[in-house]
C-alpha atoms as a PDB file:
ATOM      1  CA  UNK A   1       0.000   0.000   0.000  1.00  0.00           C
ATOM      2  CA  UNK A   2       1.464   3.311  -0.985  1.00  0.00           C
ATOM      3  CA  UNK A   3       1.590   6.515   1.048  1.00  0.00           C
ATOM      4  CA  UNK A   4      -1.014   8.727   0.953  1.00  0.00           C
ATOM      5  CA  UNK A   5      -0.902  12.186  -0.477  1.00  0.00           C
ATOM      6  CA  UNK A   6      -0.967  14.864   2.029  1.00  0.00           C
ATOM      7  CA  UNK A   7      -0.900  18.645   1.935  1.00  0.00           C
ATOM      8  CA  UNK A   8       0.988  20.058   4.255  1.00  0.00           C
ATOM      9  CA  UNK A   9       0.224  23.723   5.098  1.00  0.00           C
ATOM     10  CA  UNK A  10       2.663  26.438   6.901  1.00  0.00           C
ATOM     11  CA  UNK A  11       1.869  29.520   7.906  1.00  0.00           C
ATOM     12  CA  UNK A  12       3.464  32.336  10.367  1.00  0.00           C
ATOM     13  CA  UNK A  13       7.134  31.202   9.857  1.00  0.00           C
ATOM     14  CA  UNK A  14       8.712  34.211   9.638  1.00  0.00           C
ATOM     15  CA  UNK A  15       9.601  37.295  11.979  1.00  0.00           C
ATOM     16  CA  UNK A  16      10.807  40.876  11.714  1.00  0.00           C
ATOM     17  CA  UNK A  17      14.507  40.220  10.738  1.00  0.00           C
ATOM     18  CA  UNK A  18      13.658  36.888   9.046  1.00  0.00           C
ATOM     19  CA  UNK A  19      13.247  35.469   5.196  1.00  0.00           C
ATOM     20  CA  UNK A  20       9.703  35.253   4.954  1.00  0.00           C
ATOM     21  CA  UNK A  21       6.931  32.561   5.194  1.00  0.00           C
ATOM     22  CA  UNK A  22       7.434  31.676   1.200  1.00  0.00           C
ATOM     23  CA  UNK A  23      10.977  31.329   1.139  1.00  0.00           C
ATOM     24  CA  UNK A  24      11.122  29.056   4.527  1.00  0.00           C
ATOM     25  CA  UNK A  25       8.182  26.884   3.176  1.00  0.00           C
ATOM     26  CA  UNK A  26      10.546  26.441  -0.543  1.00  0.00           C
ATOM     27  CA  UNK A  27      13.563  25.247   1.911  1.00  0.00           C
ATOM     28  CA  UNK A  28      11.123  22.928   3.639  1.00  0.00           C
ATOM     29  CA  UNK A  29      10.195  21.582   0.103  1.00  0.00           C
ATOM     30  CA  UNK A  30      13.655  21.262  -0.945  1.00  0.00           C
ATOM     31  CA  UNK A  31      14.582  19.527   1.772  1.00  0.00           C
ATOM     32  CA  UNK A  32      11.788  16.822   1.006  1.00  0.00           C
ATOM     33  CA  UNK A  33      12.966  16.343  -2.360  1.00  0.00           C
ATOM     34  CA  UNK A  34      16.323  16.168  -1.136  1.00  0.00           C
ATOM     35  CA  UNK A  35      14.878  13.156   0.456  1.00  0.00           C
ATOM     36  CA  UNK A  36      13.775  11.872  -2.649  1.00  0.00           C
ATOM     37  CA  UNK A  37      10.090  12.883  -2.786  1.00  0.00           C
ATOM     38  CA  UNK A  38       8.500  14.297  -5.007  1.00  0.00           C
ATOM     39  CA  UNK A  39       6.390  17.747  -4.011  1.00  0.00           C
ATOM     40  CA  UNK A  40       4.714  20.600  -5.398  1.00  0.00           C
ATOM     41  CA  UNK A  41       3.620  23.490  -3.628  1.00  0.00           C
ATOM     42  CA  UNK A  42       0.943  25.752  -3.396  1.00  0.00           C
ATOM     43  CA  UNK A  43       0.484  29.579  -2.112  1.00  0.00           C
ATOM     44  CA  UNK A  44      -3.211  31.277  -0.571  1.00  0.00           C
ATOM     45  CA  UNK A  45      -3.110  34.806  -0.303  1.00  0.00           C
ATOM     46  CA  UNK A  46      -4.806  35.594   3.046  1.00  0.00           C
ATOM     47  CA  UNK A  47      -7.104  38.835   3.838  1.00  0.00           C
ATOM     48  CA  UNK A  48      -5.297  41.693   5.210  1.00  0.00           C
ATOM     49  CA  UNK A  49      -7.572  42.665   8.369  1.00  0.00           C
ATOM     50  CA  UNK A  50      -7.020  44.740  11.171  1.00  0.00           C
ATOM     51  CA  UNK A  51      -7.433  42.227  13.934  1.00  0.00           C
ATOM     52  CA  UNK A  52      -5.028  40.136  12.127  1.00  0.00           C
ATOM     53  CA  UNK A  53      -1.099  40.681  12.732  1.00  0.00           C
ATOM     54  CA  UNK A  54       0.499  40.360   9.177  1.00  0.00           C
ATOM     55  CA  UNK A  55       3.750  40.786   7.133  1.00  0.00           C
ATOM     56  CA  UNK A  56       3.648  42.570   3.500  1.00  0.00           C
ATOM     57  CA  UNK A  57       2.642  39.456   2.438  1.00  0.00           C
ATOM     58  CA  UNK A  58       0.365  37.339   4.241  1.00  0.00           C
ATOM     59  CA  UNK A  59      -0.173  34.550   2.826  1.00  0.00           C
ATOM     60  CA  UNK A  60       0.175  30.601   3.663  1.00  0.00           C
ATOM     61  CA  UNK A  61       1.846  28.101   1.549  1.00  0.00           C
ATOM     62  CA  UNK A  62       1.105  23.971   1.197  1.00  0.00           C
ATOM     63  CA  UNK A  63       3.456  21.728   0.108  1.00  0.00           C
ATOM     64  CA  UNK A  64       1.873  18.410  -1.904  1.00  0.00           C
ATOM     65  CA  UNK A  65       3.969  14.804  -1.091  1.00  0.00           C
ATOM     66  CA  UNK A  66       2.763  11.582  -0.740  1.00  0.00           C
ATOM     67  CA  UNK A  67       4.336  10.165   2.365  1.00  0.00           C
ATOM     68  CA  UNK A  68       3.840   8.640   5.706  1.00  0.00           C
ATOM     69  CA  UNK A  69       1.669  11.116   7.746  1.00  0.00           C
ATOM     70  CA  UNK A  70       3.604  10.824  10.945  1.00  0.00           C
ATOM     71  CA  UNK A  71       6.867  11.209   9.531  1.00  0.00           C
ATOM     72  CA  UNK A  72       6.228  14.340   7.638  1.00  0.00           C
ATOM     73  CA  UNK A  73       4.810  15.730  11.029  1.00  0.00           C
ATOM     74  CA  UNK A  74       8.254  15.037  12.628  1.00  0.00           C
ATOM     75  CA  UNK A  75      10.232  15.539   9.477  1.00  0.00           C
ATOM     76  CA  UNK A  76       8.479  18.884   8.693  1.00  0.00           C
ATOM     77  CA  UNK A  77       7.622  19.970  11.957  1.00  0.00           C
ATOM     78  CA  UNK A  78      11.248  19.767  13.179  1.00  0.00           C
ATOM     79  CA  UNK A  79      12.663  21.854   9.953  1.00  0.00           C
ATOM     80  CA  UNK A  80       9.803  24.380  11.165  1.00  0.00           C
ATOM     81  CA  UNK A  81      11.701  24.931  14.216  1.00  0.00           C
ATOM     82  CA  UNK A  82      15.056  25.015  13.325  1.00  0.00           C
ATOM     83  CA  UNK A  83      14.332  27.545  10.252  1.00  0.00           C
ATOM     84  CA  UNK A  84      11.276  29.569  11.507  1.00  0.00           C
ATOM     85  CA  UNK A  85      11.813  32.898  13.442  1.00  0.00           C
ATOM     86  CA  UNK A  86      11.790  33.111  17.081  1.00  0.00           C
ATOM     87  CA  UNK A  87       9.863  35.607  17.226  1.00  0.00           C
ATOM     88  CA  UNK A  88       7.168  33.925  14.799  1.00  0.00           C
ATOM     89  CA  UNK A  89       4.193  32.009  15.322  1.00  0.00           C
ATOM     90  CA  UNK A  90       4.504  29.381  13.157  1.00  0.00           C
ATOM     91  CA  UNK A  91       1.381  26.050  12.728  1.00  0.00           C
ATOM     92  CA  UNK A  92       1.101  23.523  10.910  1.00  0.00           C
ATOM     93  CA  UNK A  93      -1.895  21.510   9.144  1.00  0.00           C
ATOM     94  CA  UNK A  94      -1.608  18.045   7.362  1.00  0.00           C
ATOM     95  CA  UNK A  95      -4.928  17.111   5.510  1.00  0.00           C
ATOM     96  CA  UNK A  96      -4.943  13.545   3.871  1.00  0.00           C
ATOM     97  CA  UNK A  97      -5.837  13.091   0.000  1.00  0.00           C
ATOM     98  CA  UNK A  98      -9.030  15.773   0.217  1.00  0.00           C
ATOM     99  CA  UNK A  99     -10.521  17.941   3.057  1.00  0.00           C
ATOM    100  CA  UNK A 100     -13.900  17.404   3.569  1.00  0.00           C
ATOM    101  CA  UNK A 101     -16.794  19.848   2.894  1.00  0.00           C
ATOM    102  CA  UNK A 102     -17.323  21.087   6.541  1.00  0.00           C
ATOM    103  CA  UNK A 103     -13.300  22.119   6.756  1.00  0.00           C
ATOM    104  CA  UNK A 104     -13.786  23.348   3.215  1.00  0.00           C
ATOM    105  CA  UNK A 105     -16.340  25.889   4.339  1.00  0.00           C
ATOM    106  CA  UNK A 106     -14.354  26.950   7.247  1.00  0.00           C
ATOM    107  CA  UNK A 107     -11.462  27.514   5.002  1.00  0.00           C
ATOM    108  CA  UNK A 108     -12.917  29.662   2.383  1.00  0.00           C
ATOM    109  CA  UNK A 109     -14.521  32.014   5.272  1.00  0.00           C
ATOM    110  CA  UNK A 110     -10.801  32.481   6.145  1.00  0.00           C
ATOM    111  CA  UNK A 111     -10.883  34.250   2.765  1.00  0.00           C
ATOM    112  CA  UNK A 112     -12.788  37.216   3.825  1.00  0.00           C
ATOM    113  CA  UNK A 113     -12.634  37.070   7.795  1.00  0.00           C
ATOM    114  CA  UNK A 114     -10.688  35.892  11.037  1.00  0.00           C
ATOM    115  CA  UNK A 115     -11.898  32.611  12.384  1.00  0.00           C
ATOM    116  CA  UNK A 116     -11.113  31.881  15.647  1.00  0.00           C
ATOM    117  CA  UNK A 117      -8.413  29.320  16.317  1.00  0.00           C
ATOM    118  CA  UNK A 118     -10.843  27.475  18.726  1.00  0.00           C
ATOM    119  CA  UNK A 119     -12.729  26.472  15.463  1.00  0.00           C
ATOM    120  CA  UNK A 120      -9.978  25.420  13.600  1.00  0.00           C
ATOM    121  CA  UNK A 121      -8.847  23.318  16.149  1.00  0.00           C
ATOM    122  CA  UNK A 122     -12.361  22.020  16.495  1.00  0.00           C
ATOM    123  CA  UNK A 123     -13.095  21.296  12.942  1.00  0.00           C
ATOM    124  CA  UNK A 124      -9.446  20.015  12.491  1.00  0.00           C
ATOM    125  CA  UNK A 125     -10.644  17.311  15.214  1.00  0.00           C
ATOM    126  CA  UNK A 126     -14.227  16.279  13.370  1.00  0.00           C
ATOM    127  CA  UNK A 127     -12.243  16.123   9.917  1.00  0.00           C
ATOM    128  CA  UNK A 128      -9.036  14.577  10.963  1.00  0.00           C
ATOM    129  CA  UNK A 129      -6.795  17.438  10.065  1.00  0.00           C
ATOM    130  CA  UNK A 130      -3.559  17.061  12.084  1.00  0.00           C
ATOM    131  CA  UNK A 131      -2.439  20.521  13.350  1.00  0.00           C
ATOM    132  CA  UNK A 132       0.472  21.419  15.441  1.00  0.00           C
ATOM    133  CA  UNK A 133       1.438  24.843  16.845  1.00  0.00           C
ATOM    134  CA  UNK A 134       5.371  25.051  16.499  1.00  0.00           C
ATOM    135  CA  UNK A 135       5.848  27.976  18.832  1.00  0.00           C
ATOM    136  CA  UNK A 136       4.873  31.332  19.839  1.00  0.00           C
ATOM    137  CA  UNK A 137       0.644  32.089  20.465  1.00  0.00           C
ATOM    138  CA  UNK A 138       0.214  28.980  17.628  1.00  0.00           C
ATOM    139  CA  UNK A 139      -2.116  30.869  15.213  1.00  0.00           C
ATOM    140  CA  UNK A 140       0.098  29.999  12.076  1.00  0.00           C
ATOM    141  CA  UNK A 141      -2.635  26.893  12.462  1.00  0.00           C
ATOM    142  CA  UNK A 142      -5.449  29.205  11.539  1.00  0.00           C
ATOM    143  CA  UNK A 143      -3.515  29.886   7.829  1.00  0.00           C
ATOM    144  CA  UNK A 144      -1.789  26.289   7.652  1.00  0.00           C
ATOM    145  CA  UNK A 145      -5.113  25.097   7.975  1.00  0.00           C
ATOM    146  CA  UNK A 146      -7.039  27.017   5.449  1.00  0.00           C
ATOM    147  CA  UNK A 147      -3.830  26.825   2.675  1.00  0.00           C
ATOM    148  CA  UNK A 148      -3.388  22.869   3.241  1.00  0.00           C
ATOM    149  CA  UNK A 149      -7.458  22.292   3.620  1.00  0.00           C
ATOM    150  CA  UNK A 150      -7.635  24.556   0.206  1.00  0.00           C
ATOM    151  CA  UNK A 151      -4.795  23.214  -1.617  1.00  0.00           C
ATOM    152  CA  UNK A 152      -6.323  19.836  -1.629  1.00  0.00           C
ATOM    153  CA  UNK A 153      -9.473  20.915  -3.394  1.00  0.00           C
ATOM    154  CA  UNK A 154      -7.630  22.908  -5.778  1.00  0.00           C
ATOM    155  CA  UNK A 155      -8.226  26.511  -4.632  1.00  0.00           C
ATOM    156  CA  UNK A 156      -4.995  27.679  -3.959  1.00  0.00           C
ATOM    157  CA  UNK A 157      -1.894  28.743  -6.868  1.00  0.00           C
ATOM    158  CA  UNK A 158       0.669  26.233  -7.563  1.00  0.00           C
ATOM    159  CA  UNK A 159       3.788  27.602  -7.617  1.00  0.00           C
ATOM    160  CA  UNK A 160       7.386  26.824  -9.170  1.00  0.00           C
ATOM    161  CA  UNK A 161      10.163  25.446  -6.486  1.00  0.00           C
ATOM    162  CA  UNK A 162      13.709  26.355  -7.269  1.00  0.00           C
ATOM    163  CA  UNK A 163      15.764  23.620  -6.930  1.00  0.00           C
END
């Protein structure tokens, strides 16, 4: 039985004198293939609101490779540490094959408004969507969530990795 496919979404990696979110998430995906998998990856531009702390940017990224669930939690999870900023607040979201519809919804109201982390982590829990707050408050999970949920229905840009 192969691995499944998973989309692994990152968000609030980065800090005030750090590369950004994008540019951590493309080493993460490097490092993968350096491992001999094969990934794409995947960017959501997220709302600029007031009651939301963001960078010039904000936006979360997904990165698509079929492996073993629980070793691209510790695989990716530990890279998110060593390269995110300390002062960041970096989360993580794996979502197997496709999200379902109730995630789905949640995800695409992250388009035009803040959800509350308490929901995420909620809906994460009815869906199966692993999450995992690397540091910091933890609300990267809000974005990770809503890129990797997104990603896997095909509503987020695909993007060229560097090698």
């Amino acid at each position: 039985m192969s691995a499944p496919i998973l989309w692994i979404g990152l968000d609030d990696l980065d800090g005030e004198d750090s590369e950004d979110t994008g540019s951590i998430a493309s080493k993460i995906a490097r490092q993968l293939r350096l491992k001999g998998y094969n990934v794409e990856m995947f960017k959501l531009q997220l709302p600029k609101l007031k009651e939301i702390g963001f960078d010039n940017d904000n936006a979360a990224y997904a990165i698509r490779v079929r492996m073993d669930p629980g070793e691209a939690m510790d695989f990716v999870g530990e890279l998110v540490m060593d390269i995110s900023s300390i002062e960041s607040d970096p989360g993580l979201a794996i979502v197997m094959d496709r999200a379902f519809p109730l995630a789905v919804k949640l995800a695409k109201a992250s388009l035009n408004s803040k959800i509350p982390k308490e929901l995420v982590l909620e809906v994460s829990e009815q869906t199966g969507i692993q999450l995992l707050e690397l540091g910091g408050n933890g609300d990267g999970v809000i974005g990770a969530f809503a890129v990797a949920v997104l990603a896997s229905v095909g509503c987020a840009e695909k993007l060229q990795i560097d090698v």
